[in-house]
N, C-alpha and C. Protein backbone atom coordinates (compact mmCIF):
# COMPACT_ATOMS: atom_id res chain seq x y z
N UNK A 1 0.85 -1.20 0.00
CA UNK A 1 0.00 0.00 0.00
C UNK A 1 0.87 1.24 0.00
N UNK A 2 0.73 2.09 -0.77
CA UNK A 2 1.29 3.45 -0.71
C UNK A 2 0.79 4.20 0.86
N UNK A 3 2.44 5.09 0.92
CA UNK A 3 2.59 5.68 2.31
C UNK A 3 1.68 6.93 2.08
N UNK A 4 1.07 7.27 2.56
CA UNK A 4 -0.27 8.68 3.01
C UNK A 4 0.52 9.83 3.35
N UNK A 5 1.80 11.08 2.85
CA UNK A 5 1.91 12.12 3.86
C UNK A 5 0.98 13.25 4.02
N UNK A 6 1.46 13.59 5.31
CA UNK A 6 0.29 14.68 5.86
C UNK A 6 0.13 15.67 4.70
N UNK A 7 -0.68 16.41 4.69
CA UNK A 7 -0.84 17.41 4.15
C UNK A 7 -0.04 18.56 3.90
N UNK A 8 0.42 19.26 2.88
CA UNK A 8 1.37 20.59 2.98
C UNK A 8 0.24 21.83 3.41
N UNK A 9 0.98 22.87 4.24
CA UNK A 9 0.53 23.94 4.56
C UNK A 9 0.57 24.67 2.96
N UNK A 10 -0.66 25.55 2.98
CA UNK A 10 -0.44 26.19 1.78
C UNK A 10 0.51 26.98 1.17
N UNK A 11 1.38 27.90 1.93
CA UNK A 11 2.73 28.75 1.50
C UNK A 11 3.43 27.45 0.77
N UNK A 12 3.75 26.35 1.65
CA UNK A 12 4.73 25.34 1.28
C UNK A 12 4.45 24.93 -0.37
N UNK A 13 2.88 24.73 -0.22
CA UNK A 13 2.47 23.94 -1.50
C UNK A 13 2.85 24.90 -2.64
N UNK A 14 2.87 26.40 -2.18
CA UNK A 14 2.94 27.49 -3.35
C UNK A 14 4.60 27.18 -3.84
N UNK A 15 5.22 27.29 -2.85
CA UNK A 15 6.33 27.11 -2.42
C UNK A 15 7.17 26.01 -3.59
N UNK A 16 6.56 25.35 -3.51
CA UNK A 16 6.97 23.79 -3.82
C UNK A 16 7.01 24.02 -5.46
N UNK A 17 5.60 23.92 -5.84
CA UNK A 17 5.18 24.16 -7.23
C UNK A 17 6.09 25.30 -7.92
N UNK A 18 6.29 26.29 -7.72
CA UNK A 18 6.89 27.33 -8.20
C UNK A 18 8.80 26.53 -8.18
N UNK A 19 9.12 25.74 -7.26
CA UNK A 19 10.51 25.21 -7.68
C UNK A 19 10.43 24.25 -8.33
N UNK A 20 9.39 23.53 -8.26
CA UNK A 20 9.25 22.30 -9.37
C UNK A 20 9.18 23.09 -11.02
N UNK A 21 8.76 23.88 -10.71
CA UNK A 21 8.31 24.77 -12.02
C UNK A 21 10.09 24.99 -13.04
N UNK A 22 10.43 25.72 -12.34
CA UNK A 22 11.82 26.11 -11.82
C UNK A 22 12.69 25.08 -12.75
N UNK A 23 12.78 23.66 -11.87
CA UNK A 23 13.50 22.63 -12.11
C UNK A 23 13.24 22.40 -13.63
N UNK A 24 11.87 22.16 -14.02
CA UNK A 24 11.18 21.90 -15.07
C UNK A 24 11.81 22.72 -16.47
N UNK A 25 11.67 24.07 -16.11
CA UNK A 25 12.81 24.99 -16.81
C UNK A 25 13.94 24.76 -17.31
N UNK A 26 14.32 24.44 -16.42
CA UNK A 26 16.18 23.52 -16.54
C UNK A 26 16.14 22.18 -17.15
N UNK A 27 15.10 21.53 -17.48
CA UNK A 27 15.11 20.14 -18.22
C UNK A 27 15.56 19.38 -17.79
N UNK A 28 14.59 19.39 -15.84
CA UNK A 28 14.79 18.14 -15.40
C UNK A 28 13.14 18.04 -14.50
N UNK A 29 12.66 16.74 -14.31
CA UNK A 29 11.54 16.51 -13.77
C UNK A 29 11.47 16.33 -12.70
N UNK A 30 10.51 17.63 -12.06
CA UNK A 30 10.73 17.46 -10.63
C UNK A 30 9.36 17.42 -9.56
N UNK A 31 9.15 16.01 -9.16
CA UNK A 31 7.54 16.65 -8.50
C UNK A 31 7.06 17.22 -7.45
N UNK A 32 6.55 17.80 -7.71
CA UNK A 32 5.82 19.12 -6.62
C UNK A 32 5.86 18.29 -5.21
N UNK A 33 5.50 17.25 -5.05
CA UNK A 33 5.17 16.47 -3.80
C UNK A 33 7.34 16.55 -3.49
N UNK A 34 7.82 15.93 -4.33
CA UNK A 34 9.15 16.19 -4.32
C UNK A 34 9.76 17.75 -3.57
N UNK A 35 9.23 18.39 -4.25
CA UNK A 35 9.60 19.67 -4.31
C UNK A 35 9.32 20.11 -2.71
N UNK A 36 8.05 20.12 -1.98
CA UNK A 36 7.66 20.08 -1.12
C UNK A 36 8.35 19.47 -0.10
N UNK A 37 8.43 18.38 -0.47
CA UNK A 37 9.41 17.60 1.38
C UNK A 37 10.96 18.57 0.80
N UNK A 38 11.59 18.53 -0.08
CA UNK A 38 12.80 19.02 0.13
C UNK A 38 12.36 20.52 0.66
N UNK A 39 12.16 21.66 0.40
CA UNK A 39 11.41 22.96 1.21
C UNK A 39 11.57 22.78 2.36
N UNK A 40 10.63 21.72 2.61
CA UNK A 40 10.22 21.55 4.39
C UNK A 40 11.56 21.18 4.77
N UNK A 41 12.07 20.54 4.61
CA UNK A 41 13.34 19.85 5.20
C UNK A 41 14.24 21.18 4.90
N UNK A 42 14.74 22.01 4.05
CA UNK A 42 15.48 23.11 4.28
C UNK A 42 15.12 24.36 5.19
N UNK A 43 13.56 24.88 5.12
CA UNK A 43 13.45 25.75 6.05
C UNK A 43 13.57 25.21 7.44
N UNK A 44 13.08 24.14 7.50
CA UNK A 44 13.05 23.11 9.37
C UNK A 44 15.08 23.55 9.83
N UNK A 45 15.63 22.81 8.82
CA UNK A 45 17.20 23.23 9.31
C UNK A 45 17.18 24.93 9.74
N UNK A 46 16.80 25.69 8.69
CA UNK A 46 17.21 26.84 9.09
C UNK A 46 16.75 27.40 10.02
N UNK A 47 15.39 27.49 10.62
CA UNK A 47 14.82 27.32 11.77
C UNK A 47 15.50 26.90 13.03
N UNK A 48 15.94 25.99 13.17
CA UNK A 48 16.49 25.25 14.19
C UNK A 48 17.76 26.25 14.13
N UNK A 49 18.60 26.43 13.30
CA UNK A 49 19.52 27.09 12.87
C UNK A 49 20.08 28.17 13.89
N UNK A 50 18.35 29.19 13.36
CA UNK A 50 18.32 29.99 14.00
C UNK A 50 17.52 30.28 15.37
N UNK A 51 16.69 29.47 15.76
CA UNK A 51 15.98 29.30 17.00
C UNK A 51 14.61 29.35 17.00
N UNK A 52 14.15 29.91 15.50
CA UNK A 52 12.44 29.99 15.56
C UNK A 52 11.90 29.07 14.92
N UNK A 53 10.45 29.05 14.60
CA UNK A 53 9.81 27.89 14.51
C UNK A 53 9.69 28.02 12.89
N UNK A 54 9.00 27.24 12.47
CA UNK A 54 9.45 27.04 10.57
C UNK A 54 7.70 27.65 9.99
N UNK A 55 7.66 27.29 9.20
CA UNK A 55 5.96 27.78 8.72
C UNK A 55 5.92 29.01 8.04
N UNK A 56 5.03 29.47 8.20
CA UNK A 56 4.95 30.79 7.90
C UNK A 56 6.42 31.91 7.88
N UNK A 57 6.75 32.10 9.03
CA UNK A 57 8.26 32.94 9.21
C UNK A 57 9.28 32.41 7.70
N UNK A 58 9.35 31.17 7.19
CA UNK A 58 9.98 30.89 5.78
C UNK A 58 9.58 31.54 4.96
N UNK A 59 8.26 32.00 4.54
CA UNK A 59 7.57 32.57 3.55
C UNK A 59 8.56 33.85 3.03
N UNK A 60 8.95 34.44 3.62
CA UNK A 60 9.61 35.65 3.35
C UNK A 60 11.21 35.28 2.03
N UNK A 61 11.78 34.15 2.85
CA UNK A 61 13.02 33.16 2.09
C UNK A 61 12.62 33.12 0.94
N UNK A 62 11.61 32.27 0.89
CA UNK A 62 11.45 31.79 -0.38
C UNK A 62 11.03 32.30 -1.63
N UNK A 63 11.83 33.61 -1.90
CA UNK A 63 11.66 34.63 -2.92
C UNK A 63 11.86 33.48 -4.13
N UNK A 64 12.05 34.37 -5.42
CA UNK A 64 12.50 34.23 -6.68
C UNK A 64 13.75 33.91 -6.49
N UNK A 65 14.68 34.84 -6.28
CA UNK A 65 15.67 34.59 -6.22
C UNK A 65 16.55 32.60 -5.65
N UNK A 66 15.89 33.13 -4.15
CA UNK A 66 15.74 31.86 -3.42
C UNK A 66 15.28 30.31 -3.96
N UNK A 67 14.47 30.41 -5.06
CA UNK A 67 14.13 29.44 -5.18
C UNK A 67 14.90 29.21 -6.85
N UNK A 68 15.05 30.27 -7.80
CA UNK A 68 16.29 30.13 -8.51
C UNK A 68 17.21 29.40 -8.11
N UNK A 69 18.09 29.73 -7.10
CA UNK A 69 19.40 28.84 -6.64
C UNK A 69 18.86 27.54 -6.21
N UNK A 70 17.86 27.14 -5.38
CA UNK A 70 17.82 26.23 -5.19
C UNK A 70 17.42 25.05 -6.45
N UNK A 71 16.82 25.69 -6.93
CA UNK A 71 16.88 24.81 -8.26
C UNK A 71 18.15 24.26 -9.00
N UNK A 72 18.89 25.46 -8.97
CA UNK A 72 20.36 25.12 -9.94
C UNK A 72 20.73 24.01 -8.76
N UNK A 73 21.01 24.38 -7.26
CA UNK A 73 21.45 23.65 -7.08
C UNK A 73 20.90 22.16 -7.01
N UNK A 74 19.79 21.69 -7.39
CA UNK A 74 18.87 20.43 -7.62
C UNK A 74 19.52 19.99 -9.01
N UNK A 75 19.61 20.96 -9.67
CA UNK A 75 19.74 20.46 -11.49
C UNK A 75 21.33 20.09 -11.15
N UNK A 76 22.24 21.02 -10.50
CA UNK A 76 23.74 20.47 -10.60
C UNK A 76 24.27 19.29 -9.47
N UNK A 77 23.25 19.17 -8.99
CA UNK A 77 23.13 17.77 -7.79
C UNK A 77 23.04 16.68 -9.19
N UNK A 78 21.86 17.14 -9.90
CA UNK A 78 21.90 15.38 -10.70
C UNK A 78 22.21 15.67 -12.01
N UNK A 79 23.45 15.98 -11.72
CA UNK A 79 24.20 16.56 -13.18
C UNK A 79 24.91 15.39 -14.40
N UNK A 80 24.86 14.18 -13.81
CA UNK A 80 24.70 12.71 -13.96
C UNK A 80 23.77 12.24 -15.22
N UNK A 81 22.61 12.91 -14.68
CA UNK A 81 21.65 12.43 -15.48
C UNK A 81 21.34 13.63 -16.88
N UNK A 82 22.46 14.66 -16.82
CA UNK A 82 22.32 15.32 -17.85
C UNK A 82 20.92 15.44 -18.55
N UNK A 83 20.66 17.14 -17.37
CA UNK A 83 19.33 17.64 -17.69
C UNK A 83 19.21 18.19 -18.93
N UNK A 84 17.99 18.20 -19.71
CA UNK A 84 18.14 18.97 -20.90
C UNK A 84 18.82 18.03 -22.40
N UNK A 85 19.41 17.26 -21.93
CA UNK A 85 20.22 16.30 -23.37
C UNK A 85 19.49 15.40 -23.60
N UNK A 86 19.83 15.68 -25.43
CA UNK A 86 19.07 14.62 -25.97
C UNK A 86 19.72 13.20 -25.12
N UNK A 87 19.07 12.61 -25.33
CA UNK A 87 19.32 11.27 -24.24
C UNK A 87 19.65 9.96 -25.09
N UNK A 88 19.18 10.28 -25.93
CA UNK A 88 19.51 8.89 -27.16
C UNK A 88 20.74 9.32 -27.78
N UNK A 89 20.98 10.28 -27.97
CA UNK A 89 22.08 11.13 -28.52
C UNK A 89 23.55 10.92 -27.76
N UNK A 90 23.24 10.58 -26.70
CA UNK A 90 24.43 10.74 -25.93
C UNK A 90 25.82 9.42 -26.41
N UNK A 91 26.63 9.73 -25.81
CA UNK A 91 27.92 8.54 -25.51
C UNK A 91 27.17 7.49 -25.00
N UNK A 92 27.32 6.22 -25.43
CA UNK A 92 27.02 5.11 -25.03
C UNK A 92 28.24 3.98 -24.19
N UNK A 93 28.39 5.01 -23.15
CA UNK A 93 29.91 4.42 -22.38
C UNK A 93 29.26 3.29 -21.32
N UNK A 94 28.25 2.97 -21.09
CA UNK A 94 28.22 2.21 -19.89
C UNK A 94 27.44 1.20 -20.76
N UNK A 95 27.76 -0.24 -19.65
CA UNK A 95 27.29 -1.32 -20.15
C UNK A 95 26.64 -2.13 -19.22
N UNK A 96 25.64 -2.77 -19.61
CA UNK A 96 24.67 -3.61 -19.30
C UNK A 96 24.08 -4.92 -19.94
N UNK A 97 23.74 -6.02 -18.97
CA UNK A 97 23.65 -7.21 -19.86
C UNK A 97 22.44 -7.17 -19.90
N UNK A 98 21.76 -8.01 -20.90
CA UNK A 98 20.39 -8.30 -21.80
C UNK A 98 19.83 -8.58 -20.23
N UNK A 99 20.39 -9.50 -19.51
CA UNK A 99 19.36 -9.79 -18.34
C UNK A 99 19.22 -8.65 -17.11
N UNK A 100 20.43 -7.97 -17.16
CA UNK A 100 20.10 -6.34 -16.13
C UNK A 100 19.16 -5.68 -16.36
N UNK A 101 19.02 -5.55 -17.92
CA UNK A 101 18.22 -4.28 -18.84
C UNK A 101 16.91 -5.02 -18.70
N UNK A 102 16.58 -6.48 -18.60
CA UNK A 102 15.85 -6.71 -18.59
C UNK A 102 14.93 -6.37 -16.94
N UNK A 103 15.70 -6.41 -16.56
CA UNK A 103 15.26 -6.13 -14.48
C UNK A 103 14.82 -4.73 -14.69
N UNK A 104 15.41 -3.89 -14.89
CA UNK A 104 15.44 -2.48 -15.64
C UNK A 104 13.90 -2.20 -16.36
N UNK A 105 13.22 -2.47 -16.95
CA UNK A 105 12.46 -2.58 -17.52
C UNK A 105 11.15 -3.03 -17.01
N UNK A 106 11.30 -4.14 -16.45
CA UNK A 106 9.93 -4.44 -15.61
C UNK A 106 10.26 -3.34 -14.41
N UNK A 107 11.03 -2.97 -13.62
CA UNK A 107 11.14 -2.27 -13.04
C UNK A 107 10.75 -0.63 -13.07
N UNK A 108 10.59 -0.63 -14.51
CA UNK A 108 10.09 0.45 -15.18
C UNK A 108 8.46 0.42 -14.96
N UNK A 109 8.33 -0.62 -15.95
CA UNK A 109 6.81 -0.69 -15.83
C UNK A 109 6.00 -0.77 -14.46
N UNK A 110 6.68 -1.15 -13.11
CA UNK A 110 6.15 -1.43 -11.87
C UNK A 110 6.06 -0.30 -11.22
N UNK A 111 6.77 1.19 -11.82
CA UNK A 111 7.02 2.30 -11.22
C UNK A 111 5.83 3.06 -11.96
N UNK A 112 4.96 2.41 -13.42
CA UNK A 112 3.65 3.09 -14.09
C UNK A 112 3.01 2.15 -13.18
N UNK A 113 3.13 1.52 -12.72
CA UNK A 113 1.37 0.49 -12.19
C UNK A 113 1.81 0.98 -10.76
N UNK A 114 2.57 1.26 -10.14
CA UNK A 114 2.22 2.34 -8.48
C UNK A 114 2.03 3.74 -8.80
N UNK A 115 2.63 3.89 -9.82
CA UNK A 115 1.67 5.82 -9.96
C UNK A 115 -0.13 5.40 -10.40
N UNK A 116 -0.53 4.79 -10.92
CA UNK A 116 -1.50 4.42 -11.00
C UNK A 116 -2.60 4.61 -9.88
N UNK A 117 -1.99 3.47 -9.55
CA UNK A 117 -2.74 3.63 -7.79
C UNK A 117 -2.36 5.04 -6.94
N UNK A 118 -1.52 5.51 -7.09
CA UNK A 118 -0.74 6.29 -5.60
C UNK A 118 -1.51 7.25 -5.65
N UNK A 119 -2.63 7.73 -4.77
CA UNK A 119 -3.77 8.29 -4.48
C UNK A 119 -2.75 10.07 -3.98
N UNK A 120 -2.13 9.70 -3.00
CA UNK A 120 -1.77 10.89 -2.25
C UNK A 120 -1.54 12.43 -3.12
N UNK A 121 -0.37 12.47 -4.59
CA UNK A 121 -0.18 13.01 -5.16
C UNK A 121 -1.50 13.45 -6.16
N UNK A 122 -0.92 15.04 -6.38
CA UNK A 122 -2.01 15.44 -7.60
C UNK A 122 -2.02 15.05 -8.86
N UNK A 123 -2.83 14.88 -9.47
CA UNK A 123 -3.20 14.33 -10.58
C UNK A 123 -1.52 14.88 -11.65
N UNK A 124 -1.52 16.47 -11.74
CA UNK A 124 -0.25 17.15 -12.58
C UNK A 124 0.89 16.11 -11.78
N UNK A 125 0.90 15.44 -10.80
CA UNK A 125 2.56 15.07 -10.03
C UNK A 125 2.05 13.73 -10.86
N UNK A 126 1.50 12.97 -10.80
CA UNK A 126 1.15 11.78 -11.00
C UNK A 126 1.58 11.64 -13.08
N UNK A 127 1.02 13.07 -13.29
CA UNK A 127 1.36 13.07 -14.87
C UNK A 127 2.46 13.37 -15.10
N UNK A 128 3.37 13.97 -14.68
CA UNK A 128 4.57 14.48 -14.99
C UNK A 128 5.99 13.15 -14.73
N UNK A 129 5.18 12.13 -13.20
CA UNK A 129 6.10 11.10 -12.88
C UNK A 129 6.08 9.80 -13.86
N UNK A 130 4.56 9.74 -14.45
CA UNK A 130 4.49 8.50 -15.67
C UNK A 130 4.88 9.37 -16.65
N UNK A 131 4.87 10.25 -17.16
CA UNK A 131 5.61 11.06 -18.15
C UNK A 131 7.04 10.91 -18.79
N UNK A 132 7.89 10.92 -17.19
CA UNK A 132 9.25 10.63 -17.67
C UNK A 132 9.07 9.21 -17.04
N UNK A 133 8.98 8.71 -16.90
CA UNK A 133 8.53 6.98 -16.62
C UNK A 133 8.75 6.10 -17.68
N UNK A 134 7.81 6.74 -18.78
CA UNK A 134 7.42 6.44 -20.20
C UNK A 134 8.35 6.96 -20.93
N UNK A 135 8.67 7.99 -20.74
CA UNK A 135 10.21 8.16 -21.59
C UNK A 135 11.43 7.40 -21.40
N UNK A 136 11.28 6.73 -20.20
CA UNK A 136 12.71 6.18 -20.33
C UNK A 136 12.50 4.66 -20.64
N UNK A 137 11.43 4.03 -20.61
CA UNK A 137 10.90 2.95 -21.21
C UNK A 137 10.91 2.92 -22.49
N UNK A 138 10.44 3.96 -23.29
CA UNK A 138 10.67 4.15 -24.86
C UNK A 138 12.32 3.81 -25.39
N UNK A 139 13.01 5.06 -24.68
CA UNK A 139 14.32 4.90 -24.92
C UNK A 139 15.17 3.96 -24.42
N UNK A 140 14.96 3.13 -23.41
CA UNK A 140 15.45 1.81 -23.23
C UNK A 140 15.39 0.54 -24.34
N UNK A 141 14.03 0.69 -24.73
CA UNK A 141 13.86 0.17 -25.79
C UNK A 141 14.79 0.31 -27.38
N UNK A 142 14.16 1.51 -27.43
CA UNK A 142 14.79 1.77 -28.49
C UNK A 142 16.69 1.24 -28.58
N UNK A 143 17.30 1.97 -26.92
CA UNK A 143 18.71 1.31 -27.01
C UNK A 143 18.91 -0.33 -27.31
N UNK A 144 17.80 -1.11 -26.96
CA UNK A 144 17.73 -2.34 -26.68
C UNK A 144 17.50 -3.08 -28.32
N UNK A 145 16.86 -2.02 -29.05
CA UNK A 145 16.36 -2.63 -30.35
C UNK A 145 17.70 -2.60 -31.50
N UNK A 146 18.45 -1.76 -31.18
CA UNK A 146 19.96 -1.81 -32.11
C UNK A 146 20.99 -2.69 -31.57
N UNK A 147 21.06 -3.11 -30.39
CA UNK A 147 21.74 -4.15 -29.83
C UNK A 147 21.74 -5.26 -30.81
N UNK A 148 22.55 -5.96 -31.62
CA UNK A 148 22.50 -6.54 -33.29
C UNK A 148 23.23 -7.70 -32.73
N UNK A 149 24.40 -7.15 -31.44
CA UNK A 149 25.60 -8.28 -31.42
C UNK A 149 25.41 -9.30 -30.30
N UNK A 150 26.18 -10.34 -29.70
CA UNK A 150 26.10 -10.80 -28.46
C UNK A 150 26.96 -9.35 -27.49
N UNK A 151 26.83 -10.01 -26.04
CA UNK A 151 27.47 -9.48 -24.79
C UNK A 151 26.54 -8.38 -24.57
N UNK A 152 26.91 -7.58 -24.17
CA UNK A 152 26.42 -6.82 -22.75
C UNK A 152 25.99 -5.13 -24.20
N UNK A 153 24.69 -4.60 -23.39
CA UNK A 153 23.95 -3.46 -24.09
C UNK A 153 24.92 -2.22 -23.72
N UNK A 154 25.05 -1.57 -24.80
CA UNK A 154 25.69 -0.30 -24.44
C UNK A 154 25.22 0.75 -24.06
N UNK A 155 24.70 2.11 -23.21
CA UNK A 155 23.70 2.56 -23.11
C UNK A 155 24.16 3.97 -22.03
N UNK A 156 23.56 5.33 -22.72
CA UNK A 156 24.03 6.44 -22.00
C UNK A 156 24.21 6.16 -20.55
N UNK A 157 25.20 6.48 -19.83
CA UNK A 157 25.41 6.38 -18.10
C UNK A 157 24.07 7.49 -17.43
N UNK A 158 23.23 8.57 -18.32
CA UNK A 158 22.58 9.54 -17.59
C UNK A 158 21.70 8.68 -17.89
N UNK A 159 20.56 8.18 -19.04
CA UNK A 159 20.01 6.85 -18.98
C UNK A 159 19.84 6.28 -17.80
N UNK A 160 20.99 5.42 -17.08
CA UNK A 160 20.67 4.75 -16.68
C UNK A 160 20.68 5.36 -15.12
N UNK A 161 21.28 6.61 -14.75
CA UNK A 161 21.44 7.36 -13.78
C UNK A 161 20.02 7.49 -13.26
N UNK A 162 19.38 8.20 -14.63
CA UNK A 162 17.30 8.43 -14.38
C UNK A 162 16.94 7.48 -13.92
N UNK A 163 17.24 6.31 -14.34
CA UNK A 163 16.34 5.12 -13.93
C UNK A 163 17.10 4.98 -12.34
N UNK A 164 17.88 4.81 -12.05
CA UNK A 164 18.23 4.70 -10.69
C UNK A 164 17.76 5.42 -9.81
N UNK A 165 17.41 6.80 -10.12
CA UNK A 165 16.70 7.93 -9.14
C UNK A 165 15.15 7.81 -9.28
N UNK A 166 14.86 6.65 -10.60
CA UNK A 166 13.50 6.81 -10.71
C UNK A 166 12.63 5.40 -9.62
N UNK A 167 13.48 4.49 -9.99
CA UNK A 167 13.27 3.10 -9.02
C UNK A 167 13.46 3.28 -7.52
N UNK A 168 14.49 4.38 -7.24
CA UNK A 168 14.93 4.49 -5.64
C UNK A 168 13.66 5.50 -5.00
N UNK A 169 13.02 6.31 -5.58
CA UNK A 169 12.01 7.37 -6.13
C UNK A 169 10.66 6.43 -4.77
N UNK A 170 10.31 5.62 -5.46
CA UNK A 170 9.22 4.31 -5.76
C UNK A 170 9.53 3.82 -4.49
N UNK A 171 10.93 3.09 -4.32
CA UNK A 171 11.08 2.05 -3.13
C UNK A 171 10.63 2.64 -1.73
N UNK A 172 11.05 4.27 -1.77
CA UNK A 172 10.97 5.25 -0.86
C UNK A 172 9.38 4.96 -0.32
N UNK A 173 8.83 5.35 -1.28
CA UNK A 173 7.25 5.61 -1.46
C UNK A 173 6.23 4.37 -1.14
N UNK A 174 6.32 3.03 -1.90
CA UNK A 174 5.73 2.55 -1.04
C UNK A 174 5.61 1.50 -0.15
N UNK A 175 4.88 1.17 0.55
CA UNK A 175 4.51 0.16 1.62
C UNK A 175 5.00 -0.91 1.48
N UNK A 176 5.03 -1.45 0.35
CA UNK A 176 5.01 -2.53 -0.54
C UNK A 176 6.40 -3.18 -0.43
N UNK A 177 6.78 -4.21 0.96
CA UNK A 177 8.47 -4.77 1.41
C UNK A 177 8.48 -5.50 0.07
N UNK A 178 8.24 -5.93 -0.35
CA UNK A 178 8.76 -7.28 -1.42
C UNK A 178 8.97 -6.05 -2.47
N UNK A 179 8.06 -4.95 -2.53
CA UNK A 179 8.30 -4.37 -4.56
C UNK A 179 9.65 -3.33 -4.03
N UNK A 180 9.47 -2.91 -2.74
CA UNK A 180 10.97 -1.77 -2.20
C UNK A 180 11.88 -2.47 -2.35
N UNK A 181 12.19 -3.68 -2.51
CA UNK A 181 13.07 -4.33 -2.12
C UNK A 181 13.74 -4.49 -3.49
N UNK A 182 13.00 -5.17 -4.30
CA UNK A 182 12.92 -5.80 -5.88
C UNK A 182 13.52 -4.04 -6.20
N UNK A 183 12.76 -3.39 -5.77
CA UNK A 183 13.17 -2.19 -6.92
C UNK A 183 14.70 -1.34 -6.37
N UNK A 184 14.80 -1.65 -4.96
CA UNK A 184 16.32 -0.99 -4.39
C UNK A 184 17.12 -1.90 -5.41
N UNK A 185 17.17 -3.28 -5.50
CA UNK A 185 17.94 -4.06 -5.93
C UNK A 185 18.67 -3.76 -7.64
N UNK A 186 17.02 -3.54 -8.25
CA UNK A 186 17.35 -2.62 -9.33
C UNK A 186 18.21 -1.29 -9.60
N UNK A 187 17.85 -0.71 -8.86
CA UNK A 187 18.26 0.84 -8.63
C UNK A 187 19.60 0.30 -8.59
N UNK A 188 20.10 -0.36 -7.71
CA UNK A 188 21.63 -0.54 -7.70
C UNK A 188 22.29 -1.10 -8.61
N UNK A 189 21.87 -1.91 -9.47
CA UNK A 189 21.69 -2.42 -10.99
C UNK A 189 22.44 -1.47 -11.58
N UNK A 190 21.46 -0.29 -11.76
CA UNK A 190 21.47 1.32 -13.02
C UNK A 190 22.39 2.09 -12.58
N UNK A 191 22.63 1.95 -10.80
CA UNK A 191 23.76 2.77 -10.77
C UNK A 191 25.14 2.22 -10.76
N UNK A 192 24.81 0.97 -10.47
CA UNK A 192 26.42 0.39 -10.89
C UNK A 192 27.29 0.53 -12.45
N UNK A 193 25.78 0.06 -13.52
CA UNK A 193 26.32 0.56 -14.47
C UNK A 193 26.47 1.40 -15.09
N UNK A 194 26.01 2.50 -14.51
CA UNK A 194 25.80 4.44 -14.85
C UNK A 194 27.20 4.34 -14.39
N UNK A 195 27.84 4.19 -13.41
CA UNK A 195 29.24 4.43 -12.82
C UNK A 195 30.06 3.95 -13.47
N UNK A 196 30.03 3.12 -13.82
CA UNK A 196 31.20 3.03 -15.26
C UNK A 196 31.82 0.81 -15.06
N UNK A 197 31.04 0.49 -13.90
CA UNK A 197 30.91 -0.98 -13.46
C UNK A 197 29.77 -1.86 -14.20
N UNK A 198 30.46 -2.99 -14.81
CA UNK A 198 29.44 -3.77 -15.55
C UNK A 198 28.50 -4.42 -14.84
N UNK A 199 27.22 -4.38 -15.33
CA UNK A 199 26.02 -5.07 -14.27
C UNK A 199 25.42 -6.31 -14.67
């Protein structure tokens, strides 16, 4: 069963959306529900920081400006997954075997059948997460369909970077010990071979 979080206070939710927005700009996908716990978790530090309580008193922070940087710094955090690039286009330096890519893949599809269900998020978070979901299922494919020779698939390292942040994404989220588990296992799959280690 998918995990239920509380509700966002409204500044936060404004809050949130406007850096997801942000991120989105920069040509990388970021969801508002996303967007939201990271917020909360930065004003809570600074709060504590400084001795007062978080909520409202943040509202003032979270200018334009403020939420500019924090974005760059989100986009140059997963600079890996090379925001903005064509993705099929890229260097095909990392490698993967027919049976990884294959884990990879259902693992894909198991991350569209829990957005499905996952009630908590808004309908726009829910579209934007099967969105790039479905994009990287296409383009997996597609890498998978020129594969002509034996041994191991060749396949962009940011490729497979997305899919690692997209499966670890999921495990976080839900309830579900046997699919968190199956899908951490994966995730470590995409990032072993995003890193330049055969999987």
């Amino acid at each position: 069963m998918p995990k239920s979080p509380a509700p966002q206070p409204r500044w936060l939710a404004e809050a949130a959306a406007a850096l997801a927005d942000r991120v989105t700009q920069r040509g990388m996908t970021l969801p508002v529900a996303a967007a939201g716990e990271f917020l909360a978790q930065q004003t809570s530090a600074v709060a504590d920081l400084l001795g007062v309580s978080s909520g409202r008193h943040s509202t003032p922070y979270l200018n334009d400006t403020v939420l500019d940087d924090l974005a760059d710094q989100i986009v140059a955090a997963y600079a890996a997954e090379e925001p903005g690039a064509d993705l099929f286009a890229l260097p095909r330096s990392a490698h993967v075997s027919v049976s990884s890519l294959g884990r990879l893949i259902s693992g894909l599809a198991e991350t569209l059948l829990f957005f499905d269900a996952y009630a908590p998020i808004s309908d726009a978070d829910r579209s934007a997460r099967r969105y790039e979901t479905t994009q990287l299922l296409s383009l997996v494919g597609l890498i998978q369909s020129e594969h002509t020779e034996g041994g191991n698939i060749t396949a962009p390292p940011a490729v497979l970077a997305r899919i690692a942040r997209t499966l670890t994404a999921v495990a976080e989220m839900t309830d579900d010990a046997v699919l968190a588990a199956a899908l951490r296992r994966d995730a470590i799959r995409a990032h072993t071979a995003a890193a330049g280690t055969h999987s």
